[in-house]
C-alpha atoms as a PDB file:
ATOM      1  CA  UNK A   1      22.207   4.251   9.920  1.00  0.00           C
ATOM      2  CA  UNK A   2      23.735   0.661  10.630  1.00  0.00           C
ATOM      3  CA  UNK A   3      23.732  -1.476   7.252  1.00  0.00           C
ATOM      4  CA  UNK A   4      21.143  -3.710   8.290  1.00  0.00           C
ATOM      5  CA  UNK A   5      18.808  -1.010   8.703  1.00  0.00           C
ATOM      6  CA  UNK A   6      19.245   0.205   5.197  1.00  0.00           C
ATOM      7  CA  UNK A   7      18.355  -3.838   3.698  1.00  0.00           C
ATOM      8  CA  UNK A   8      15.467  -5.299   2.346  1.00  0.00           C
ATOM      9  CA  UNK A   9      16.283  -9.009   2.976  1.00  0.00           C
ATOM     10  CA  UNK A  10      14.836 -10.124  -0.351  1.00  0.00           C
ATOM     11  CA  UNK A  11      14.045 -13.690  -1.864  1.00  0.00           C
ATOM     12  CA  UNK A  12      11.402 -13.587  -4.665  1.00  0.00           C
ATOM     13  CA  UNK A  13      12.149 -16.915  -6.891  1.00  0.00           C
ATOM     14  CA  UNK A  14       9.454 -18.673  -8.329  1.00  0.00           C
ATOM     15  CA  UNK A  15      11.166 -21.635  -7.102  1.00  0.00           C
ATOM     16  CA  UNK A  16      10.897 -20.802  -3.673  1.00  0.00           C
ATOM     17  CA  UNK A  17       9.421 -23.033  -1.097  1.00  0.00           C
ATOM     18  CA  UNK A  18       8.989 -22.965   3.013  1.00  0.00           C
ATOM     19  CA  UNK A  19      12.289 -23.548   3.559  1.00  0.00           C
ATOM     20  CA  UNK A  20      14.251 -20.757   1.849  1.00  0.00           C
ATOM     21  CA  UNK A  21      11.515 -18.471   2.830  1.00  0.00           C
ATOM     22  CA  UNK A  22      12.173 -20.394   6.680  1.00  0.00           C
ATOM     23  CA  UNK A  23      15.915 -19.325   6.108  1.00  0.00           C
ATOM     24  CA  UNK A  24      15.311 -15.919   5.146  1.00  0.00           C
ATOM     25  CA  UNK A  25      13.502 -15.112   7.964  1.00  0.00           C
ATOM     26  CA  UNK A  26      15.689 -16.447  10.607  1.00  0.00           C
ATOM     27  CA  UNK A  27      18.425 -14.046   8.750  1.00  0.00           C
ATOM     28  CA  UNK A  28      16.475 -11.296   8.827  1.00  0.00           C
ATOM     29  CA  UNK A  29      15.418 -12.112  12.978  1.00  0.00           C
ATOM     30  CA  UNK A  30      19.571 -12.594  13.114  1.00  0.00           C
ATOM     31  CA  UNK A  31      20.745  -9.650  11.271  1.00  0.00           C
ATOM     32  CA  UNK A  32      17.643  -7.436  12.743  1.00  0.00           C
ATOM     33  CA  UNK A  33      17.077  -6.418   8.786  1.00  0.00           C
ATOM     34  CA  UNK A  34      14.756  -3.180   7.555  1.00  0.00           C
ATOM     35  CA  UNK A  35      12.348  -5.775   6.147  1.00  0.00           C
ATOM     36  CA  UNK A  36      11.996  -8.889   4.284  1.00  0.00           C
ATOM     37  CA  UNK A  37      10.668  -8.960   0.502  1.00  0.00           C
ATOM     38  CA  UNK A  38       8.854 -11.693  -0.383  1.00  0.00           C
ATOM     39  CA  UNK A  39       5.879 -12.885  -2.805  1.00  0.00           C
ATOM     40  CA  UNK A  40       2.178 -11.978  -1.876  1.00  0.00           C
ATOM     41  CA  UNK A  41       2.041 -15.772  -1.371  1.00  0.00           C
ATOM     42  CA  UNK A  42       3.990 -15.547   1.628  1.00  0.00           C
ATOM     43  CA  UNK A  43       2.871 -12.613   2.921  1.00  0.00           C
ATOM     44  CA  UNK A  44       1.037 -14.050   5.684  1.00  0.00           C
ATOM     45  CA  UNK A  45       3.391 -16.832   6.923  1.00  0.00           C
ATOM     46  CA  UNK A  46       6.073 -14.035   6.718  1.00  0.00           C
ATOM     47  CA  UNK A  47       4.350 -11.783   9.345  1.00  0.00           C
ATOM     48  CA  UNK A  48       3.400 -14.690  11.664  1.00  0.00           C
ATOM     49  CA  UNK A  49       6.769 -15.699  11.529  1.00  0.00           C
ATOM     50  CA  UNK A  50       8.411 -12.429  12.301  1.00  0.00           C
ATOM     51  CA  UNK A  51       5.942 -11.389  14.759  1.00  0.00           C
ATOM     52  CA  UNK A  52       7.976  -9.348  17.208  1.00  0.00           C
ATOM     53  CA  UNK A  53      10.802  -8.908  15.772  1.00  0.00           C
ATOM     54  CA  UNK A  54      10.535  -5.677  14.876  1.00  0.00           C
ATOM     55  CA  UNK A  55      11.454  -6.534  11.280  1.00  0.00           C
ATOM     56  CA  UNK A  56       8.529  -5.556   8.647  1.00  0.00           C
ATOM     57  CA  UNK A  57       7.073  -7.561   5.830  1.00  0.00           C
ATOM     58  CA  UNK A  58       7.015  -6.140   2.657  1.00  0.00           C
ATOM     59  CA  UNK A  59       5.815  -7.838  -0.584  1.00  0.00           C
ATOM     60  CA  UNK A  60       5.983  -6.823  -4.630  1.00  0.00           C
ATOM     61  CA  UNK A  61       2.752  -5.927  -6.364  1.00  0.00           C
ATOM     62  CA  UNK A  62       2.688  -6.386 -10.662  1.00  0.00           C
ATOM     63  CA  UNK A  63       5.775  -8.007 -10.199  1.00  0.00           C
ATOM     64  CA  UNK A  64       7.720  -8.526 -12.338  1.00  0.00           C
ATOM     65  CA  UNK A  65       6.801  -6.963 -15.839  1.00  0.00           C
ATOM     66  CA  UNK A  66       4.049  -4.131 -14.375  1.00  0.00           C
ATOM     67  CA  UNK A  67       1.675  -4.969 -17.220  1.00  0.00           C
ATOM     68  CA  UNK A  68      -1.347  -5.878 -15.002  1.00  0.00           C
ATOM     69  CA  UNK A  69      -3.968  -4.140 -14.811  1.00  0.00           C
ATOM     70  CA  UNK A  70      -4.301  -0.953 -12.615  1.00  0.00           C
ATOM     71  CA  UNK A  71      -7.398  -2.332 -10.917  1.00  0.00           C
ATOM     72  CA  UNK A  72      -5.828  -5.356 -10.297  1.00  0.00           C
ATOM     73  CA  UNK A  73      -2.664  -3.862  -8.543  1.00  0.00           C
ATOM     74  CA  UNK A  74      -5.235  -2.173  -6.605  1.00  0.00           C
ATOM     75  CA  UNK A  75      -6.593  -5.348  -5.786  1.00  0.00           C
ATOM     76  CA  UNK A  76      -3.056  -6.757  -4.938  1.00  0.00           C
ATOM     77  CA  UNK A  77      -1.782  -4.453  -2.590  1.00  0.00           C
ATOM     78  CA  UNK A  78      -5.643  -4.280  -0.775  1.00  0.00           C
ATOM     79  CA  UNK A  79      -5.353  -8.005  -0.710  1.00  0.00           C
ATOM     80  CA  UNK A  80      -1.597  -7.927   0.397  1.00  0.00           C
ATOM     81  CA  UNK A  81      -1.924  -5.521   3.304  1.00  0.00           C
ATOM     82  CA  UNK A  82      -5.017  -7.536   4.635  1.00  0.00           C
ATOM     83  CA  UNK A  83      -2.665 -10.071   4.750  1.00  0.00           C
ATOM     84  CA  UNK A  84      -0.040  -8.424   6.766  1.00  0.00           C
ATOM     85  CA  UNK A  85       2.167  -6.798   4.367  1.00  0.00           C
ATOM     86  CA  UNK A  86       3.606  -3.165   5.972  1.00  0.00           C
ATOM     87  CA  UNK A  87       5.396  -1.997   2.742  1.00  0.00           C
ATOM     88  CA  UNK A  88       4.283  -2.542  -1.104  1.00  0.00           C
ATOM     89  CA  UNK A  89       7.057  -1.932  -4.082  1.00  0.00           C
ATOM     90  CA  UNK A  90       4.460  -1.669  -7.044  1.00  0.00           C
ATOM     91  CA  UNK A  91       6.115  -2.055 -10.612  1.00  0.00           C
ATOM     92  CA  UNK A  92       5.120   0.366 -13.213  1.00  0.00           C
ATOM     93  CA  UNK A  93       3.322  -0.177 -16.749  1.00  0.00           C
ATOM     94  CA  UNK A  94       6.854   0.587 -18.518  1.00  0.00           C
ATOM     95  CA  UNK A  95       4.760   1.487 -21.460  1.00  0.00           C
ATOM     96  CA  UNK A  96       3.275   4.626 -20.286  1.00  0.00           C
ATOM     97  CA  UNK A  97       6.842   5.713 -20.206  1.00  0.00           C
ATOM     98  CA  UNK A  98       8.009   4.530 -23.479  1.00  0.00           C
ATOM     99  CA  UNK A  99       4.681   6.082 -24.844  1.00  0.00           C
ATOM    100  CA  UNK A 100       5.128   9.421 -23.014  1.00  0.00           C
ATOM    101  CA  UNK A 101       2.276   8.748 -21.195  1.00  0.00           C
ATOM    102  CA  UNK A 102       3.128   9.908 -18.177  1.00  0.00           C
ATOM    103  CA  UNK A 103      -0.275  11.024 -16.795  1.00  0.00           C
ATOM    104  CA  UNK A 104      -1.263   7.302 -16.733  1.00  0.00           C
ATOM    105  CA  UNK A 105       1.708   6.612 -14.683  1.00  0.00           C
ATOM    106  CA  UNK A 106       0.720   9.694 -12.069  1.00  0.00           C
ATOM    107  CA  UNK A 107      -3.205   7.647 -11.994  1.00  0.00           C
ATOM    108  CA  UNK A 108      -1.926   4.061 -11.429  1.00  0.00           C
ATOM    109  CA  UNK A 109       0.517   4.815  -8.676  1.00  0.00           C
ATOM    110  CA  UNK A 110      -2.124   6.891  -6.914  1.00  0.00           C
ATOM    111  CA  UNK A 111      -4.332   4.788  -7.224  1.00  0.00           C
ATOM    112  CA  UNK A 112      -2.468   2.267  -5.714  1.00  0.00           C
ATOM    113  CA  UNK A 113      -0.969   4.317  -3.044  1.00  0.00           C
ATOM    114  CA  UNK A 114      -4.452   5.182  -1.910  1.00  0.00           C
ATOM    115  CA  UNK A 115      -4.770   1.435  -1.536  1.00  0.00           C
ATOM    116  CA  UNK A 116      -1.864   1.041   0.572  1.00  0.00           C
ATOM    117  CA  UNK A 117      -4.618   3.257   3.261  1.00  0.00           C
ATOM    118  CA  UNK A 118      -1.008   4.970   4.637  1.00  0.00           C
ATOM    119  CA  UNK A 119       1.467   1.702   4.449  1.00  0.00           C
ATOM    120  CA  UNK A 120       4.723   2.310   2.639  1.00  0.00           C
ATOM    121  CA  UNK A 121       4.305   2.822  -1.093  1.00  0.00           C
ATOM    122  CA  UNK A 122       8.048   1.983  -3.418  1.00  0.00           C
ATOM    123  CA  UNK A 123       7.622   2.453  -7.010  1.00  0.00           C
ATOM    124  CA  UNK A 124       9.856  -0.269  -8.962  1.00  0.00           C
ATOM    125  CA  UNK A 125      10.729   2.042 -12.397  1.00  0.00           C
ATOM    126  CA  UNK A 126      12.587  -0.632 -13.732  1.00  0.00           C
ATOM    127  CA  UNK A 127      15.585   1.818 -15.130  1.00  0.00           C
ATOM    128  CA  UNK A 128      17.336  -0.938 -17.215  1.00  0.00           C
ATOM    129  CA  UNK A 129      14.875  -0.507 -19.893  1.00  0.00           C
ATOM    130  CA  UNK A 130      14.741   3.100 -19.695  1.00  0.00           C
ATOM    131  CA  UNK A 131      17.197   6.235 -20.724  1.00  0.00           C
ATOM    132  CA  UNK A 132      18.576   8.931 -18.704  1.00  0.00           C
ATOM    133  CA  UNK A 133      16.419  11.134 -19.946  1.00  0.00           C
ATOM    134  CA  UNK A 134      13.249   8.365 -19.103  1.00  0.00           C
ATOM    135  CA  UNK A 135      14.588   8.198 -15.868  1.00  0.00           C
ATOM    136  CA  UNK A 136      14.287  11.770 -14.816  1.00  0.00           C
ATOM    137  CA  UNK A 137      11.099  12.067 -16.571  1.00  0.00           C
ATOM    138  CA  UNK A 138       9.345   8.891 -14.871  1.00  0.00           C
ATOM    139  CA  UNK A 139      11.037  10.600 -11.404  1.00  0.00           C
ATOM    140  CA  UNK A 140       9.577  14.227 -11.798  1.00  0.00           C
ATOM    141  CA  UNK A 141       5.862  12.030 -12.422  1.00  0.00           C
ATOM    142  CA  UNK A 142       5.594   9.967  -9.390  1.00  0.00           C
ATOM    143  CA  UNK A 143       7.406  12.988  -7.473  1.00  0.00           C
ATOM    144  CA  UNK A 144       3.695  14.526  -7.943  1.00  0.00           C
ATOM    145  CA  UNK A 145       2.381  11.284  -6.250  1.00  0.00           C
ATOM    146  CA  UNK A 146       1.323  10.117  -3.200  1.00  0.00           C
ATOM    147  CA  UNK A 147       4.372   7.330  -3.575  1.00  0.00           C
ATOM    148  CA  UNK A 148       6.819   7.507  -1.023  1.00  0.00           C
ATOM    149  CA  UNK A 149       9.973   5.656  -2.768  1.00  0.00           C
ATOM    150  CA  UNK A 150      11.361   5.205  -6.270  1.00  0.00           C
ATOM    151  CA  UNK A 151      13.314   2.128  -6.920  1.00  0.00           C
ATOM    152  CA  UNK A 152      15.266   1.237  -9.694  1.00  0.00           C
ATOM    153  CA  UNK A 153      14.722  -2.671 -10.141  1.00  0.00           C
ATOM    154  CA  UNK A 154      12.754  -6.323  -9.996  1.00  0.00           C
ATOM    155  CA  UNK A 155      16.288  -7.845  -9.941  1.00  0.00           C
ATOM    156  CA  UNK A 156      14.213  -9.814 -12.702  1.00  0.00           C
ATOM    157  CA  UNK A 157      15.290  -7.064 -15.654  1.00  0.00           C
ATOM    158  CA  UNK A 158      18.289  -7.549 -17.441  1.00  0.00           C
ATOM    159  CA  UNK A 159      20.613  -5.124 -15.081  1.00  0.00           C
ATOM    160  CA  UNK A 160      19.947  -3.793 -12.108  1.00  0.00           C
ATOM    161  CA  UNK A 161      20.928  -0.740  -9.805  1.00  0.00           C
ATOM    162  CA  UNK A 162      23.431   2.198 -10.823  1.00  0.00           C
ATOM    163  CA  UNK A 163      25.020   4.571  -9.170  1.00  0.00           C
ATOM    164  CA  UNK A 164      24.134   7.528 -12.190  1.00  0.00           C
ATOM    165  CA  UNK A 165      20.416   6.216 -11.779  1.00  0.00           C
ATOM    166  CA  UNK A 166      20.419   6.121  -8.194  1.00  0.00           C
ATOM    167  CA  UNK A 167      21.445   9.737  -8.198  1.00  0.00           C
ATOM    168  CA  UNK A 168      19.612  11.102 -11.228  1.00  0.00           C
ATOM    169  CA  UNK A 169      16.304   9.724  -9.109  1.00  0.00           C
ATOM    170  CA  UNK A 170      17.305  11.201  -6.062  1.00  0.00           C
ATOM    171  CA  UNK A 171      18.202  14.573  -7.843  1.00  0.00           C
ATOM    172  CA  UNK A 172      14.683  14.613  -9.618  1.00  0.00           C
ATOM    173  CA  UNK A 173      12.274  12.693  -7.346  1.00  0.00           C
ATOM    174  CA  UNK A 174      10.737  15.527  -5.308  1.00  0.00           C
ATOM    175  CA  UNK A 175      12.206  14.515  -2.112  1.00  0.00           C
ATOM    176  CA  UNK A 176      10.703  11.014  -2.609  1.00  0.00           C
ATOM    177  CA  UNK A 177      13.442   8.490  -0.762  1.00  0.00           C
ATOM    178  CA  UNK A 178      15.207   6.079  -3.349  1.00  0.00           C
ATOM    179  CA  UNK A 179      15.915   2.301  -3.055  1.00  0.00           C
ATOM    180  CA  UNK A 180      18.415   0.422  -5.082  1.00  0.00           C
ATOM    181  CA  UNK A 181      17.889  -2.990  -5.808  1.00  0.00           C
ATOM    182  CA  UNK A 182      20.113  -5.339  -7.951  1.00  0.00           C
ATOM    183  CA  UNK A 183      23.498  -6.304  -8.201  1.00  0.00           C
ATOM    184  CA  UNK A 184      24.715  -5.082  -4.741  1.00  0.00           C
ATOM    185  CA  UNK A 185      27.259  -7.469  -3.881  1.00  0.00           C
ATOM    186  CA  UNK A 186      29.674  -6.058  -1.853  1.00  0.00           C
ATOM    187  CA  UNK A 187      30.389  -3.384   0.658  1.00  0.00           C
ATOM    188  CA  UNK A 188      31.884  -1.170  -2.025  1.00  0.00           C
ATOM    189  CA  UNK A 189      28.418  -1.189  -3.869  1.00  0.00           C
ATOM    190  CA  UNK A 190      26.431  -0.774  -0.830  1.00  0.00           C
ATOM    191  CA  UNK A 191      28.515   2.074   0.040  1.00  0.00           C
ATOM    192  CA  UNK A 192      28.005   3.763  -3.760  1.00  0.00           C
ATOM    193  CA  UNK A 193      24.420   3.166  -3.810  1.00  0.00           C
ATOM    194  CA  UNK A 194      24.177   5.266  -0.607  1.00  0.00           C
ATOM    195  CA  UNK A 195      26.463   7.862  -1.755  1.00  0.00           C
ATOM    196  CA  UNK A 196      24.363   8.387  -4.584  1.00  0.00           C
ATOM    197  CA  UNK A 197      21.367   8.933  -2.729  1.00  0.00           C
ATOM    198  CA  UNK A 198      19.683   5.343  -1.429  1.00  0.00           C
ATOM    199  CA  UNK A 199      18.242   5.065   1.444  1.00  0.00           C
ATOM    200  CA  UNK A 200      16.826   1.225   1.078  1.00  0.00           C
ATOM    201  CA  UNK A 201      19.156  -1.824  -0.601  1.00  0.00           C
ATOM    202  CA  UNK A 202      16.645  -4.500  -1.385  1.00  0.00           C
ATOM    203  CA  UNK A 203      19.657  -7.320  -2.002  1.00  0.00           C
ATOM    204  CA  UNK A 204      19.286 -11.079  -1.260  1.00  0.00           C
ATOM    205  CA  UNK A 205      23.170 -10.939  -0.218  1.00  0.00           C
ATOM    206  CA  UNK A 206      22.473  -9.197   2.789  1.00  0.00           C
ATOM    207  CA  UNK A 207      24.136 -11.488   5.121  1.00  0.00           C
ATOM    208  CA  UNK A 208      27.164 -11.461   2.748  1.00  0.00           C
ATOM    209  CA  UNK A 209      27.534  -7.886   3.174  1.00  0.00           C
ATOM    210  CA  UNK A 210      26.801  -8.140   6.983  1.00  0.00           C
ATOM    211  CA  UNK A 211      29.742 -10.218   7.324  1.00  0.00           C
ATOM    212  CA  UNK A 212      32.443  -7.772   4.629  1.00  0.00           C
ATOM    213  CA  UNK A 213      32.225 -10.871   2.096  1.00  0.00           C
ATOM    214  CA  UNK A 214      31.020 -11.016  -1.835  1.00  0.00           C
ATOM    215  CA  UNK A 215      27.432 -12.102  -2.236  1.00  0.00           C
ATOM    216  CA  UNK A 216      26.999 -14.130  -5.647  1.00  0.00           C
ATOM    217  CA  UNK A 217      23.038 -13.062  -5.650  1.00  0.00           C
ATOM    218  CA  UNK A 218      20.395 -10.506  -7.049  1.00  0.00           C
END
């Protein structure tokens, strides 16, 4: 695949208004990305505004901690697709995992992948808080789901994406694709990330690697 098509063109500050959503867009129409990632609050105005472009919407559900509710990230991602969304990245409850729980985990991303009704389901693991040992764990669990991605990060944690990670999901995940997200700056990480296994770079310096410079983003 072409870089673009591997990049979810991502902005998902809370200070975010029209017009850096307005300029995200237009880079993602330019650059023909994989997607753009945006808040369920512009969900909508995202798909109106990219209608035929061929570029999809996709939107972040129990973002950014993961400590709603499962019925309410069911609610989310029913409300979010109604809206226009065509891919969901779902953060976990992190706790299950610290609390070996892992059963819990299996439920809630069902549950939410059944309300994704066949639309794109990424599972944000959030590996910066988690150990190797965590990370294959939490993989081999929502490898027995109906997910269709793991992804390492919110870009809101206190790291992001590794290579290590990246691979020790890939290795464990059951076939399930993997997408790394945070800290991908440059081609050289781009290129890593894939060699370890990615498949999807959600990045907000996607034009910066479109064009073989350094992105200072997330």
């Amino acid at each position: 695949m072409k870089i673009n098509e591997y990049i979810d063109h991502t902005y998902l500050k809370p200070v975010g208004t029209n017009l850096e959503i307005d300029a995200l867009l237009e880079e993602a129409k330019t650059y023909h990305f994989k997607s753009v990632c945006v808040q369920p609050a512009f969900v909508e105005y995202a798909k109106k505004q990219l209608e035929g472009s061929g570029v999809l919407v996709c939107t972040v559900i129990g973002f950014p901690l993961g400590q709603n509710t499962t019925p309410t990230k069911v609610f989310e991602t029913l409300e979010a697709i109604h809206n226009g969304a065509d891919e969901i990245d779902m953060v976990i409850n992190i706790s299950n995992i610290k609390s070996g729980n892992y059963e819990a985990l299996i439920d809630e991303v069902n549950q939410v992948a059944n309300a994704c009704n066949g639309k794109l389901l990424k599972v944000i693991i959030e590996t910066c808080y988690l150990s190797d040992s965590e990370v294959v764990a939490t993989s081999q669990a929502i490898a027995k789901t109906a997910a269709n991605f793991l992804k390492t990060s919110t870009g809101f944690g206190p790291a992001g994406a590794t290579e290590e990670h990246v691979r020790l999901m890939k290795e464990n995940g059951g076939g399930k694709e993997v997408k790394a997200a945070g800290g991908v700056r440059t081609i050289l990480d781009f290129n890593k990330m894939v060699a370890a296994g990615a498949t999807r770079i959600g990045t907000s310096n996607g034009v910066s690697l479109m064009k073989g410079e350094q992105g200072s983003g997330y």
